[in-house]
Every structure is written in structure tokens, then in C-alpha cells.
Protein backbone atom coordinates (compact mmCIF):
# COMPACT_ATOMS: atom_id res chain seq x y z
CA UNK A 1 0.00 0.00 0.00
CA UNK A 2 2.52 2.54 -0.99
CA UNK A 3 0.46 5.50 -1.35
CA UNK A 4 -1.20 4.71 2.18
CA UNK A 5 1.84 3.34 4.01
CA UNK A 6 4.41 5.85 3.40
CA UNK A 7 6.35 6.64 6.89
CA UNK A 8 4.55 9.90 8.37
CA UNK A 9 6.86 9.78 11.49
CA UNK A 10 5.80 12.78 13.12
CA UNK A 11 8.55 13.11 16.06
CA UNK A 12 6.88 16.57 17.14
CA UNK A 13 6.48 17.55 21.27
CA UNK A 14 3.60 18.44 22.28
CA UNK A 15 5.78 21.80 23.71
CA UNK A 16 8.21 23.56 22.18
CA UNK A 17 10.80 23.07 25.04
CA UNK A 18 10.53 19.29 24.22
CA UNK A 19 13.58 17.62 22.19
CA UNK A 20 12.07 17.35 18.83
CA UNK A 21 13.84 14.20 16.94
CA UNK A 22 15.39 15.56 13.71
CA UNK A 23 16.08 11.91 12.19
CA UNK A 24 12.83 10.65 10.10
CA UNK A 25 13.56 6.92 9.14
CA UNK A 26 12.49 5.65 6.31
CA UNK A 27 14.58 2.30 6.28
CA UNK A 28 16.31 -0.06 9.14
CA UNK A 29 19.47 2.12 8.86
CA UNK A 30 18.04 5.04 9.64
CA UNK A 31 15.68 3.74 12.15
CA UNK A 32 18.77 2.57 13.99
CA UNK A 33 19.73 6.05 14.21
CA UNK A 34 16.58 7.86 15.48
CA UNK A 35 15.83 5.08 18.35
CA UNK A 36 19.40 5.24 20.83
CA UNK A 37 17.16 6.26 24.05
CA UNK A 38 14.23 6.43 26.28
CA UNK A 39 13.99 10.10 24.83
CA UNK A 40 13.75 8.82 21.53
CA UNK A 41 10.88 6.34 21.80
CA UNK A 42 8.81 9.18 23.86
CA UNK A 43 8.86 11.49 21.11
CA UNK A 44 8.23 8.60 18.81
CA UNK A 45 5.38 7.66 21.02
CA UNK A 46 4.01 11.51 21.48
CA UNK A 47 4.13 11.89 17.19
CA UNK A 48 2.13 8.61 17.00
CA UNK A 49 -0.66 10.88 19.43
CA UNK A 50 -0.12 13.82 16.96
CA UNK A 51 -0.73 11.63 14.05
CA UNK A 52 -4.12 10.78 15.64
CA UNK A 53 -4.94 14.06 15.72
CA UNK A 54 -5.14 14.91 12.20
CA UNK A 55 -8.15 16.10 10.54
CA UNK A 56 -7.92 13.60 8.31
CA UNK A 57 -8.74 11.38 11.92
CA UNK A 58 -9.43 12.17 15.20
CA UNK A 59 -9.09 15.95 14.56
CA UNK A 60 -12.43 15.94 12.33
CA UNK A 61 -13.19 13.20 9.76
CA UNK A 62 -13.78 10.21 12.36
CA UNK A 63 -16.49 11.89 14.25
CA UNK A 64 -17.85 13.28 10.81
CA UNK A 65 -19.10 9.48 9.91
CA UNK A 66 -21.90 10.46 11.49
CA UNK A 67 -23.28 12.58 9.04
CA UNK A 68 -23.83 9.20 7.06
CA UNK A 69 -26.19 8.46 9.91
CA UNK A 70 -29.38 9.52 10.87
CA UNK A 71 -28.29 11.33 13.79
CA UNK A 72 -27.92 14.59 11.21
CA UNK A 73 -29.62 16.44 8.39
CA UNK A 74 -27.70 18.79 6.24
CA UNK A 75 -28.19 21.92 6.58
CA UNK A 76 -29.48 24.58 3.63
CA UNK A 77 -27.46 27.48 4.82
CA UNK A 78 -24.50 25.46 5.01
CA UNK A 79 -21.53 24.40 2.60
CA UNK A 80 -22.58 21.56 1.92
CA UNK A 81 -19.65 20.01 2.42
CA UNK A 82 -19.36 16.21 3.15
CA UNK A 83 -22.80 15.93 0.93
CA UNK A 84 -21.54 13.02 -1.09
CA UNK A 85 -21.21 11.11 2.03
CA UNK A 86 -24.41 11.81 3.97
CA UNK A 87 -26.15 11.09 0.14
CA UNK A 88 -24.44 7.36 0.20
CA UNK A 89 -22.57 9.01 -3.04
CA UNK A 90 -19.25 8.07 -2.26
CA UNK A 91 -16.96 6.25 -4.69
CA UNK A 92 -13.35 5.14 -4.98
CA UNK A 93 -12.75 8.54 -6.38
CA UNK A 94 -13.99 10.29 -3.23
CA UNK A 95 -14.64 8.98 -0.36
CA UNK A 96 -12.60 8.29 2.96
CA UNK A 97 -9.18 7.77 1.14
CA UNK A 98 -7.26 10.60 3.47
CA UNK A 99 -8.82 8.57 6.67
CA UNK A 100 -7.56 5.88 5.69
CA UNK A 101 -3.97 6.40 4.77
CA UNK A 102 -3.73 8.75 8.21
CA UNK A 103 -4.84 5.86 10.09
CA UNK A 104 -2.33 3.54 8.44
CA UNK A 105 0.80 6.29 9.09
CA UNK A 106 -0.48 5.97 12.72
CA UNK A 107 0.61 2.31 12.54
CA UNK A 108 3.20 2.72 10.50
CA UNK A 109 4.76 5.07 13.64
CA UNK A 110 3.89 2.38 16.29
CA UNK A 111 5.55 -0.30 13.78
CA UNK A 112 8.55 1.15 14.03
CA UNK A 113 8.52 1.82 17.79
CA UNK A 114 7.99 -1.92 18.33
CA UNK A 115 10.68 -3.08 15.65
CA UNK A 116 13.58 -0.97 17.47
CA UNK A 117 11.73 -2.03 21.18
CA UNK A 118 14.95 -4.16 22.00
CA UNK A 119 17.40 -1.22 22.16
CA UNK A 120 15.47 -0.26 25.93
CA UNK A 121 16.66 -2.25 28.52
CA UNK A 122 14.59 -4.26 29.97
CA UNK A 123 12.01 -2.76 32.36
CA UNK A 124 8.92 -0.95 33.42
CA UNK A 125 9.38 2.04 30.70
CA UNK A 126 10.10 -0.43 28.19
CA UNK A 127 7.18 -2.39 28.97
CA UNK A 128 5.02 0.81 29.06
CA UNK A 129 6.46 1.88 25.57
CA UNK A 130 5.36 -1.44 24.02
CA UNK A 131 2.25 -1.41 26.06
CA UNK A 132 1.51 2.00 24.02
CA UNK A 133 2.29 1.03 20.57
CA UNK A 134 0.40 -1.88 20.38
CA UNK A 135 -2.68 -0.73 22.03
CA UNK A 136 -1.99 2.44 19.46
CA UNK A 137 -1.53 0.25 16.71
CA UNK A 138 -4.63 -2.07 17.76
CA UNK A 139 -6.92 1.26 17.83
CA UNK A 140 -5.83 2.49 14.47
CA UNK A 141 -6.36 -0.85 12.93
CA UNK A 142 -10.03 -0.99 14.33
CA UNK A 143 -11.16 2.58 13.55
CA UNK A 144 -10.04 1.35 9.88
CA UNK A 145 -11.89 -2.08 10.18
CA UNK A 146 -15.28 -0.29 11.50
CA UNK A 147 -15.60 1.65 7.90
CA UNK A 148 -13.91 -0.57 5.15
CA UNK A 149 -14.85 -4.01 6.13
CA UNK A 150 -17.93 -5.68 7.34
CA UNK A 151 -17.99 -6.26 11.10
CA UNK A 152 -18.00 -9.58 12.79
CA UNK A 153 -22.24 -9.12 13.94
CA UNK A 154 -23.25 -7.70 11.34
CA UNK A 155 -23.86 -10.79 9.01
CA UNK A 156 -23.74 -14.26 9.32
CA UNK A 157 -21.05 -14.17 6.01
CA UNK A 158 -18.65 -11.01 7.84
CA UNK A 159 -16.45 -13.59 9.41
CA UNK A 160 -14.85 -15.03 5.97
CA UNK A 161 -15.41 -12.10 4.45
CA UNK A 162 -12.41 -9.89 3.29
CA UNK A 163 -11.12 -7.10 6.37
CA UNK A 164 -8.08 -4.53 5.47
CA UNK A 165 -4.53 -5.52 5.68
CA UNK A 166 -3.38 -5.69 9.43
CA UNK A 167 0.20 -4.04 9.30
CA UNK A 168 3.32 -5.24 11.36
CA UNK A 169 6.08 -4.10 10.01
CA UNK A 170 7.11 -0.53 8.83
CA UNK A 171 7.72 -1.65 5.56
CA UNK A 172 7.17 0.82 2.69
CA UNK A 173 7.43 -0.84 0.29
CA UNK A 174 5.05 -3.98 1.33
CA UNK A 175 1.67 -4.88 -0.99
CA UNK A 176 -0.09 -6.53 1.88
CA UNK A 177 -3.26 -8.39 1.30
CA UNK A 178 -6.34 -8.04 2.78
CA UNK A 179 -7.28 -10.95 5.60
CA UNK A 180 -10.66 -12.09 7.10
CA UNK A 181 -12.45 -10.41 9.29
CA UNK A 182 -12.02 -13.42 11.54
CA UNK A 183 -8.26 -13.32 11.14
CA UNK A 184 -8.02 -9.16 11.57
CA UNK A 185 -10.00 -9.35 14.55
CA UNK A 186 -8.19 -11.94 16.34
CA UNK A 187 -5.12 -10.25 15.58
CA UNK A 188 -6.56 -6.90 17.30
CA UNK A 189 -7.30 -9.20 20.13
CA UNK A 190 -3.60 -10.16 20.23
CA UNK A 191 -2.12 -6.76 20.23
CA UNK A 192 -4.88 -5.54 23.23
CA UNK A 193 -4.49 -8.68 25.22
CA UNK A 194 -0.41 -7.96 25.23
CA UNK A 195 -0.95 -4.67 25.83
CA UNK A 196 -2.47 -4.53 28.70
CA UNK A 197 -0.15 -6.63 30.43
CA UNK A 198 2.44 -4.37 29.71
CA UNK A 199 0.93 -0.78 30.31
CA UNK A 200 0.97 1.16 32.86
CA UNK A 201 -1.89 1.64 35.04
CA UNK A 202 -2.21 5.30 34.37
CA UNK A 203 -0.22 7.06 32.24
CA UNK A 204 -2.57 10.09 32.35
CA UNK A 205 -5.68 11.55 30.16
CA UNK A 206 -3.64 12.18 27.32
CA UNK A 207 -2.05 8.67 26.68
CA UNK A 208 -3.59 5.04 26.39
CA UNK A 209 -3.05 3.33 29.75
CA UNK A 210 -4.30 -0.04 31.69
CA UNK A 211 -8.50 1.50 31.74
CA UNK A 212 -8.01 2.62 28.08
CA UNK A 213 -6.72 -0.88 26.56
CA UNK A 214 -9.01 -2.65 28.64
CA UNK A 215 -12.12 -0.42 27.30
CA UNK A 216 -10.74 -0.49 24.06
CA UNK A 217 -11.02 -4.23 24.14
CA UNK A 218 -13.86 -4.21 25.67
CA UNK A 219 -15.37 -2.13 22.33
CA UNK A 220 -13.58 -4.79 20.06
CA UNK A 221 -15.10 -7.99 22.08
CA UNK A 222 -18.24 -6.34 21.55
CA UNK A 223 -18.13 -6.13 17.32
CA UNK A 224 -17.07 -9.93 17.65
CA UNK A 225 -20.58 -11.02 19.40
CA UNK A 226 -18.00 -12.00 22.26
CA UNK A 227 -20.44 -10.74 25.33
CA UNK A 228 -18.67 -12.70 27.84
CA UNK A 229 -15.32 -11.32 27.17
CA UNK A 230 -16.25 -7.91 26.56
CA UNK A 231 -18.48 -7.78 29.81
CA UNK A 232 -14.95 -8.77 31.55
CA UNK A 233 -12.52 -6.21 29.59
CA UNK A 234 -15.03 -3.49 30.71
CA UNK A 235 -15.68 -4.58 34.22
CA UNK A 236 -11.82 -4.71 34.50
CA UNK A 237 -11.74 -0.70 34.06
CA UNK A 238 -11.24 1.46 37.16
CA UNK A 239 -12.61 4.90 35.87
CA UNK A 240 -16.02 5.68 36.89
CA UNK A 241 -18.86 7.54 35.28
CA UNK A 242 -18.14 11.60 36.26
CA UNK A 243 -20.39 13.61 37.83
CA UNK A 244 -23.31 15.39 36.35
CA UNK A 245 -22.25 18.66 37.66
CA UNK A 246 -19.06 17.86 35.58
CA UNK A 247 -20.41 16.94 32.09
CA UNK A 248 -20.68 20.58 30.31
CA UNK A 249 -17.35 20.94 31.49
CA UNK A 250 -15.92 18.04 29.15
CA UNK A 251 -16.54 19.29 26.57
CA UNK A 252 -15.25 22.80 26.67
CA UNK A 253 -11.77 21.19 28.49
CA UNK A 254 -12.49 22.56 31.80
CA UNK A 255 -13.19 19.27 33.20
CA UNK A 256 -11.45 15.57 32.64
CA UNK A 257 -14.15 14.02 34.94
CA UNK A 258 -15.32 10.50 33.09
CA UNK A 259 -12.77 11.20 30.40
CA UNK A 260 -10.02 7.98 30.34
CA UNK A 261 -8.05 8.99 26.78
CA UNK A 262 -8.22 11.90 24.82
CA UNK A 263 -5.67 13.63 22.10
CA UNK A 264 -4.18 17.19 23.57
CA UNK A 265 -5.59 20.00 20.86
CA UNK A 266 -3.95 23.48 21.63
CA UNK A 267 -3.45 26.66 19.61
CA UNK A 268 -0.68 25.23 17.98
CA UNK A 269 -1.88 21.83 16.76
CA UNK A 270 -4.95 23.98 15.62
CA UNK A 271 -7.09 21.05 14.76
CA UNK A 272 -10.67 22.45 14.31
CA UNK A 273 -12.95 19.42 15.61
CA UNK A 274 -16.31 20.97 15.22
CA UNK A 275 -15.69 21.72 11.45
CA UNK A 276 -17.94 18.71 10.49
CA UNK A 277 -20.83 20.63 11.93
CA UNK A 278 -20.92 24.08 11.96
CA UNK A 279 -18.73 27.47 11.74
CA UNK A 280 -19.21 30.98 12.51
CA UNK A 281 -20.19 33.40 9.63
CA UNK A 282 -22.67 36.42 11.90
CA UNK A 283 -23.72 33.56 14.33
CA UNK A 284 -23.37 29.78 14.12
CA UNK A 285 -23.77 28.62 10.63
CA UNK A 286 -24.02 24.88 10.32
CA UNK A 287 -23.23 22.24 8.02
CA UNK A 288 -25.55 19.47 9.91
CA UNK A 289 -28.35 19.71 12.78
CA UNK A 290 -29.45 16.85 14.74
CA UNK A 291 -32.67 15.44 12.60
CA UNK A 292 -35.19 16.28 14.47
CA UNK A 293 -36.87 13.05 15.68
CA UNK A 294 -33.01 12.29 17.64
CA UNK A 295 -33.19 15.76 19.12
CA UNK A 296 -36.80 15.22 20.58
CA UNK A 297 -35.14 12.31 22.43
CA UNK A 298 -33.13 14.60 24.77
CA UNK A 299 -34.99 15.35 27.68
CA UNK A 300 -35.00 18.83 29.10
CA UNK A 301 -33.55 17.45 32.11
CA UNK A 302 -31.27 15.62 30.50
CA UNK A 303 -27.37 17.42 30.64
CA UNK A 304 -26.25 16.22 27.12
CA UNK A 305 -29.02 18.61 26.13
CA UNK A 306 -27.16 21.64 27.56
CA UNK A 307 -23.88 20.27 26.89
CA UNK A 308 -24.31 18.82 23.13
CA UNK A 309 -26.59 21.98 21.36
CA UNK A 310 -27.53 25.36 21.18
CA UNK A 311 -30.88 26.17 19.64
CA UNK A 312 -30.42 29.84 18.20
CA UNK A 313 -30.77 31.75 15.09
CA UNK A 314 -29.05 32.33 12.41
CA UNK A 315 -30.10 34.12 8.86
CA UNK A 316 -33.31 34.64 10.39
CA UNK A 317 -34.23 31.00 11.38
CA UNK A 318 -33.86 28.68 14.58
CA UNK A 319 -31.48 25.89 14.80
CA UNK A 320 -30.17 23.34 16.65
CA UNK A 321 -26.65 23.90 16.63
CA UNK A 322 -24.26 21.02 17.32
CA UNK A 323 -21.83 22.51 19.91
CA UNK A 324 -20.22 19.57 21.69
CA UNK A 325 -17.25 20.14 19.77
CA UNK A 326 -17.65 24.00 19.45
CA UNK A 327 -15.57 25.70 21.52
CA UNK A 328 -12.70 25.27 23.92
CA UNK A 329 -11.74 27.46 27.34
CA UNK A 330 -7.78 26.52 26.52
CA UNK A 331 -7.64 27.84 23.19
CA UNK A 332 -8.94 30.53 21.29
CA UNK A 333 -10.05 29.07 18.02
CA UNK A 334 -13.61 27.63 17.69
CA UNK A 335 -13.80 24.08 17.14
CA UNK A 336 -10.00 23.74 18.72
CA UNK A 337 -11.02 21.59 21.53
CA UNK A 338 -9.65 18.00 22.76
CA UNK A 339 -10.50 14.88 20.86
CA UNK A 340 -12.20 12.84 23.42
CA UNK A 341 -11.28 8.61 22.44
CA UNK A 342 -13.05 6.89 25.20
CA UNK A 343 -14.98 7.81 28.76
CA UNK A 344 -15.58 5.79 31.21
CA UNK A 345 -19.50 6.09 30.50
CA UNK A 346 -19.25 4.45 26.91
CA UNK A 347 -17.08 1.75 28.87
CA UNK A 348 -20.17 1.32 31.50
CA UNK A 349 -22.72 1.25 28.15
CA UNK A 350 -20.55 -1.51 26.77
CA UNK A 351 -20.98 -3.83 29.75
CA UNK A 352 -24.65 -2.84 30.02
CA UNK A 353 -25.05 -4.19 26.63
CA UNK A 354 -22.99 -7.58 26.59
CA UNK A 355 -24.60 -8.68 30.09
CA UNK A 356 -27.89 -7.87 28.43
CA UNK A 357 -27.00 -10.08 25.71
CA UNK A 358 -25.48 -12.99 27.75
CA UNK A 359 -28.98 -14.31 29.17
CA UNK A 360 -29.40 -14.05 32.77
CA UNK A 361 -27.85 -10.86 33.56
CA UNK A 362 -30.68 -8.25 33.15
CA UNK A 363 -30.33 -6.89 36.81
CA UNK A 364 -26.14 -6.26 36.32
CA UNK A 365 -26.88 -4.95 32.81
CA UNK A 366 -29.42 -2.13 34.10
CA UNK A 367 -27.05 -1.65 37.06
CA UNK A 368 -24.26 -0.72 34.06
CA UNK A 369 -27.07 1.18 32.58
CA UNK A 370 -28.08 3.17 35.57
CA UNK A 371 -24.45 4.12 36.02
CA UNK A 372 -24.58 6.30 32.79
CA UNK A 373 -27.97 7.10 33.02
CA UNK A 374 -27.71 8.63 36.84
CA UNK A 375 -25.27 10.96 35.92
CA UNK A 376 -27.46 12.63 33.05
CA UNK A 377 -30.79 12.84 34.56
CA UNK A 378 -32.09 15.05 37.01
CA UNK A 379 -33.69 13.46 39.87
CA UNK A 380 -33.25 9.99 38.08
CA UNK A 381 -35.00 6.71 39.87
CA UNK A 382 -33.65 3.42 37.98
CA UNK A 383 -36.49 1.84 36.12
CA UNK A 384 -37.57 -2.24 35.66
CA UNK A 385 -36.73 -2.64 32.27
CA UNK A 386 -35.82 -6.39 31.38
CA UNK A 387 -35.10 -8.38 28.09
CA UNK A 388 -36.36 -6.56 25.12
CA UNK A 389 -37.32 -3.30 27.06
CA UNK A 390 -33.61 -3.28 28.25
CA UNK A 391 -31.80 -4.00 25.46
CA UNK A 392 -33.75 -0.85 23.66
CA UNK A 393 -33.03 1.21 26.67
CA UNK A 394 -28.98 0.16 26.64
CA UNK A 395 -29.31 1.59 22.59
CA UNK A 396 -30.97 4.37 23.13
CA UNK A 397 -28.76 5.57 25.85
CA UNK A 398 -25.51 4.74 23.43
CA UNK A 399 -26.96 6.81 20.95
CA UNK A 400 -27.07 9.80 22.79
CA UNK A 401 -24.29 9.42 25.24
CA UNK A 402 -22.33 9.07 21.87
CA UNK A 403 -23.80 11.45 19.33
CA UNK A 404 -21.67 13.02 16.95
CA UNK A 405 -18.51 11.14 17.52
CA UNK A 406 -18.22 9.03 15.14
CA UNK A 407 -20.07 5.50 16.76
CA UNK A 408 -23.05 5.39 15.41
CA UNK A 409 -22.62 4.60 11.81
CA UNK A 410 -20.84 1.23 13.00
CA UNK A 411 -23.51 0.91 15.68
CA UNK A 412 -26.31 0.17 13.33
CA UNK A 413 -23.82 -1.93 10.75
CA UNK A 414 -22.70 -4.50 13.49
CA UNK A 415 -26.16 -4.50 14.55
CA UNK A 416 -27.29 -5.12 10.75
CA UNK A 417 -30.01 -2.28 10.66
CA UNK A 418 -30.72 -0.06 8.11
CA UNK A 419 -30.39 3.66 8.45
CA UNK A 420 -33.35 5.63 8.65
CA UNK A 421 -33.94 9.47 8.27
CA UNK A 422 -37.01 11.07 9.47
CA UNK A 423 -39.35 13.21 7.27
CA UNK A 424 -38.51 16.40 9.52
CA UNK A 425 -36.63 19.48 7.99
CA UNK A 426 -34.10 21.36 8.80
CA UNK A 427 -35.02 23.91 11.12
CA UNK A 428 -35.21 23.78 14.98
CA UNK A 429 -39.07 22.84 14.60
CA UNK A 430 -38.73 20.19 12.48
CA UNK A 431 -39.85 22.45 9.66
CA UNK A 432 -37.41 23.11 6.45
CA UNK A 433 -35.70 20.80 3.84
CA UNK A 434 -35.68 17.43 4.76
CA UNK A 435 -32.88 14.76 4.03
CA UNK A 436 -33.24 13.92 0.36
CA UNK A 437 -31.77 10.68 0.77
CA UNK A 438 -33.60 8.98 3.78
CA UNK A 439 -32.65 5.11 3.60
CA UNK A 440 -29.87 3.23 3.42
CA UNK A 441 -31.03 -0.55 3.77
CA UNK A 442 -29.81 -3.83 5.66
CA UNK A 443 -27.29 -5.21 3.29
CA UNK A 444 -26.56 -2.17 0.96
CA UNK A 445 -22.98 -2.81 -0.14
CA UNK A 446 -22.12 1.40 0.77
CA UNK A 447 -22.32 0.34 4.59
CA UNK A 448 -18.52 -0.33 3.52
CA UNK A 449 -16.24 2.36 2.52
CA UNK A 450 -14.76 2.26 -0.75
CA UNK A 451 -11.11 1.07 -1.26
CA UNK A 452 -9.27 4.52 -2.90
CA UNK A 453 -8.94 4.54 -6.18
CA UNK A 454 -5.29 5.54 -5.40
CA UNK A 455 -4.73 2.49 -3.38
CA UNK A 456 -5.83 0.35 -5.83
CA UNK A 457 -3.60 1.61 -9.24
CA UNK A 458 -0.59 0.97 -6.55
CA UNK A 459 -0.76 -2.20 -4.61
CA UNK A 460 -1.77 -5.31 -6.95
CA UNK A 461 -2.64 -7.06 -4.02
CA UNK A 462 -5.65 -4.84 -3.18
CA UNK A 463 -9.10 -6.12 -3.68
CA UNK A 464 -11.79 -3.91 -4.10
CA UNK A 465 -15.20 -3.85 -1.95
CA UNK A 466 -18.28 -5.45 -3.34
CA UNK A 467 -20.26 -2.63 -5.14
CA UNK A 468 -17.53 -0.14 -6.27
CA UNK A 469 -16.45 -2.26 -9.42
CA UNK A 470 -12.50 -3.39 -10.01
């Protein structure tokens, strides 16, 4: 994959008084050169988090797969940008090719950390360091899986079905071939299982430690249909679900409460998160709002409400402005705010979900449940909901604990539903333009992303996914 897998080591500090490694290696040689010291594989390690933070990643496109959902219309006064994927019009000419390749020079970084490991001596940092990379490399690999290949639940022919490539080595010059889902999963397994033996327990908010792999794994056990073992990864995190007093505060950096990982966004790094969604132009002007029929789901006493959107005007009209990636106290750029990876809420929604699908466990999966849902509602009372009920409750409580970064869209593919839009417009009543395109159905082929066009001219060994032609 030469076009995808070219070396993107990005040895920057996150502070400029931090010893920036000069030495990019794009061979063994050189790679001998830029890894002589502990020093060394921590800036590797920090330009692996930078590389996360790209637009073309965590700094904007991840969390703008949900416009391909029905979580958001497009808006009129917008852009428009992104239209070709919230129409389902995406091709290998345009698609999610820059997503893609970012997320592969993330594991190309971590590759290359883990091939020059042995110069460390042994120990707890260079357990740590290896702990890191492959729970790094592990993450990247999945965020790829979710949106180019079918996911283990979502069809009883995913499993033999064809994955991506899983990447090893920081070879340049390699053609690898895509594997099974079967085989790329178990191979994420492998890297988060080793991991978190070797992590530290807390390496603080802005690097994976022990609760990150173990949620992390947790997520992955989950897209297998392994509800045992993800029930386990997720009971095994520490972190708790933060207070409700807390939550606005998340998301405008104020407050780490509930957070476990996120990626460090300053006024340097300058990553603008909230582009997706909105921008200023003589108030908020958006690209999406929340369709309608999702926003009625929020309940006035419900904090997400206050922390996720703004209903105001702009150009003469209401709107409901997503704003949980708007702004930032730290910075002083809109839509420069921390990338938030995993909280310990989502962790608690995971567990809720596989002990609801084990058989037996309703009580423990609403206790999970009730954990999330305490710290949202005011005055909240648990409620009796078993089998069915439950299981609709644990979903419905994902969706909006999660809205707008990024989950949904492989939500509703390993679940195998369709996505459905509602009839509502675009304004803050429901009134306006609605979505053009409302269905995408079980099965549809464009539930995978299209292998770049790119991609395929260069590596020989590159098949493309059903739907999209040669």
C-alpha cells in the first residue's frame, strides 16, 4: 500500500521546550539512528498521538461518519460540504481515502517503535512503551476495520469475508493483502491482550493506559458477538462515570471528569474538531443539525441537552446547533477543543449491553445502565426494564451518550439495521428541507467504505469492496 503506508513519522512535542527528533527513518538504517534512548521512543510515542490528531482522523473526519447516519440532516445554509457522504454518493474517487492512509501512518509510527523495542533495557518504561504502541496500533487498525470491512455481527457471512490488511512491520514498500475479518479481529485481540499486560496503570488523560486498553477491548469484544469477554474487559476498568455537575465541562476542556483517553488539541496543533458541523459566519452557521426526531429524544432534564446543542438563530431561522465540539476554554479558536477517544460512560454502556446479551444478567446490565444514566438525569430513579425493554433502553442511551462522535454509523452496521432518516426538515421545529436521501437498507454494499482509487492503481494485491467495481 505505498500511497497509504508511506512513513509519516511525526517526532513533534507536544511543547516547544521538548527535544524534537530531527532523524525521520524511512529504512532499518536510519531507524537505527533515530531510536538510541528512552527520549527517543517518547517522542516517537508523542508523534504517533499527533498523528491521531489529524483532521484527516481524530481531529475531524472520524467523528464526521456520522453525518452518514441519521443522527444529522444537512443543513441549507451550510456548505454543503461532506454531501456526497451523507447522500451514500461516495466512490473510490472520493470517499474516505485521506482517513484511511492517516490511520495507516499511525501504525506505521507504532511499527517502528515496536521493531527498534529491543534497544530499551529491559524494564517498566520499556514495557510501558510497548504497552503504548500496540494498544496504538490495535486502535488504528479498528477505527479502519469499523468503515472498510464488514464487522463480525453484522452478518452471518462477515467472518470469511475480506477485512483490510493488518500491518506489522514498517515496511514501505510492502503490498499486503487483505485478511478475514475473523483473522483481523483476532489479531486486534492479540495486540490488546499484550498490551495490557504491559501498560501502565495510568499514564494520564492524554495517553492510552491499563483503563483505556481494557475499554478499548472491551469495544472490540463487543463487534465480535463475544459478550462474555467484553463484559470482563469493561468490568476490568477502574474509571467511573463523572459527575453530572461535571459533564458541560468536558466538553469545553475545563473538566477531565469521566474522560479515560483523549488527544491534547492546543493553539498550535490547531485542529478544528467541530468543522464537520458548523462554523461561525454572523452567528453559528451549520453544516448538519441533529434530525429532528433524535433531538426530541433529549430530555430537558437531561445534561447532554445543555452540553451537546444550542438552539439559536441564524439568517433569520432557529437551529439546533451542534456545539459539543464548538468551543474550547484553553484555546482561542472555535472548534480547537480535545479529541475525546473513550470515557468511562461508553465503557459502562458496553458492559450494560454484553450482560444484556449474555442471558441471565438483566439486573447487572441495568445496574451498568443506571451508572450512565444517573449521571445525566435530574432526579433519576432506575427503572424495571428487562429483556427486550432493556436491550432498547442500553441503545438508546448509546446513541445519545455518543452522538456526533463518530459511533453510530458502525452501531447500526454491526447490529445489521438499516439507516433511517425522518421526514422532519431542517429547522429547529422540524420544519425546512428534509434529508433527500432517507434510507440506506440492511445489506446495501455502501455500509462499507470504498477502497481509494489511489490504493488500488498501486498495490496489486488490493481487492476492491463489493459494489464499487475493479
Amino acid at each position: 500500500m505505498k500511497k497509504y503506508l508511506l512513513l509519516l513519522i511525526i517526532m513533534a512535542s507536544f511543547t516547544s521546550c521538548e527535544k524534537q527528533l530531527e532523524t525521520f527513518p524511512t529504512s532499518s538504517v536510519a531507524a537505527d539512528a533515530a531510536f538510541r534512548n528512552e527520549g527517543d521512543f517518547s517522542n516517537a510515542v508523542r508523534g504517533a498521538y499527533r498523528a491521531m490528531l489529524s483532521a484527516s482522523y481524530y481531529g475531524g473526519d472520524l467523528q464526521g461518519f456520522d453525518v452518514t447516519t441519521d443522527n444529522l440532516l444537512i443543513s441549507q445554509e451550510g456548505r454543503f460540504s461532506q454531501q456526497f457522504r451523507h447522500d451514500w454518493a461516495y466512490n473510490p474517487n472520493s470517499g474516505f481515502g485521506n482517513y484511511m492512509a492517516q490511520a495507516y501512518r499511525v501504525i506505521q509510527n507504532t511499527n517502528f517503535i515496536l521493531l527498534n523495542i529491543n534497544v530499551l533495557e529491559d524494564g517498566a518504561f520499556k514495557n510501558n512503551m510497548k504497552g503504548e504502541a500496540l494498544a496504538i496500533r490495535a486502535l488504528a487498525h479498528f477505527d479502519i476495520a469499523r468503515y472498510f470491512a464488514k464487522i463480525p455481527t453484522q452478518s452471518s457471512d462477515a467472518g470469511a469475508s475480506l477485512a483490510m490488511p493488518y500491518v506489522t512491520v514498517p515496511d514501505v514498500n510492502a503490498l499486503p493483502a487483505r485478511i478475514t475479518v475473523t483473522e483481523y479481529y483476532t489479531n486486534l485481540v492479540l495486540d490488546l491482550t499484550e498490551a495490557v499486560t504491559l501498560i501502565n496503570a495510568d499514564n494520564g488523560k492524554f495517553q492510552i493506559g491499563k483503563d483505556a486498553v481494557n475499554g478499548i477491548l472491551a469495544n472490540v469484544y463487543l463487534h465480535m458477538g463475544k459478550y462474555p469477554e467484553a463484559a470482563d474487559a469493561a468490568s476490568a476498568v477502574t474509571a467511573v462515570v463523572g459527575a453530572r455537575a461535571n459533564f458541560v465541562g468536558i466538553w469545553n476542556d475545563t473538566q477531565t471528569d469521566d474522560v479515560i483517553f483523549k488527544l491534547q488539541n492546543d493553539n498550535t496543533s490547531n485542529v478544528t474538531l467541530g468543522v464537520p458541523y458548523n462554523q461561525t459566519a454572523g452567528g453559528i452557521k451549520d453544516e448538519y443539525v441533529p434530525d429532528y426526531a433524535f433531538f426530541q429524544q433529549y430530555d430537558a432534564i437531561d445534561i447532554r441537552k445543555t452540553a451537546y446543542f444550542e438552539t439559536s438563530l441564524f439568517a433569520g431561522n432557529n437551529y439546533n446547533h451542534v456545539k459539543k465540539w464548538y468551543s474550547s476554554t484553553t484555546t482561542t479558536s472555535l472548534g480547537v477543543v480535545d479529541a475525546k477517544i473513550l470515557r468511562a460512560s461508553e465503557v459502562q454502556l458496553i458492559k450494560a449491553e454484553a450482560l444484556s446479551e449474555i442471558g441471565g444478567q438483566d439486573v447487572a446490565a441495568r445496574a451498568a445502565l443506571d451508572a450512565v444514566r444517573s449521571k445525566r438525569y435530574t432526579g433519576f430513579t432506575t427503572g424495571s426494564e428487562v429483556g427486550s425493554a432493556l436491550k432498547d433502553a442500553i441503545a438508546k442511551e448509546r446513541r445519545l451518550e455518543l452522538a456526533f462522535e463518530g459511533s453510530r454509523f458502525s452501531d447500526l452496521k454491526r447490529k445489521g439495521l438499516a439507516i433511517q432518516r425522518s421526514d422532519f426538515g431542517h429547522f429547529a421545529d422540524g420544519t425546512g428541507v428534509p434529508a433527500v436521501n432517507k434510507t440506506l437498507p440492511v445489506g446495501d454494499y455502501r455500509f462499507q467504505s470504498p477502497i481509494p482509487v489511489g490504493e488500488m492503481n498501486l498495490n496489486p494485491n488490493m481487492v476492491q469492496n463489493p459494489g464499487y467495481g475493479n
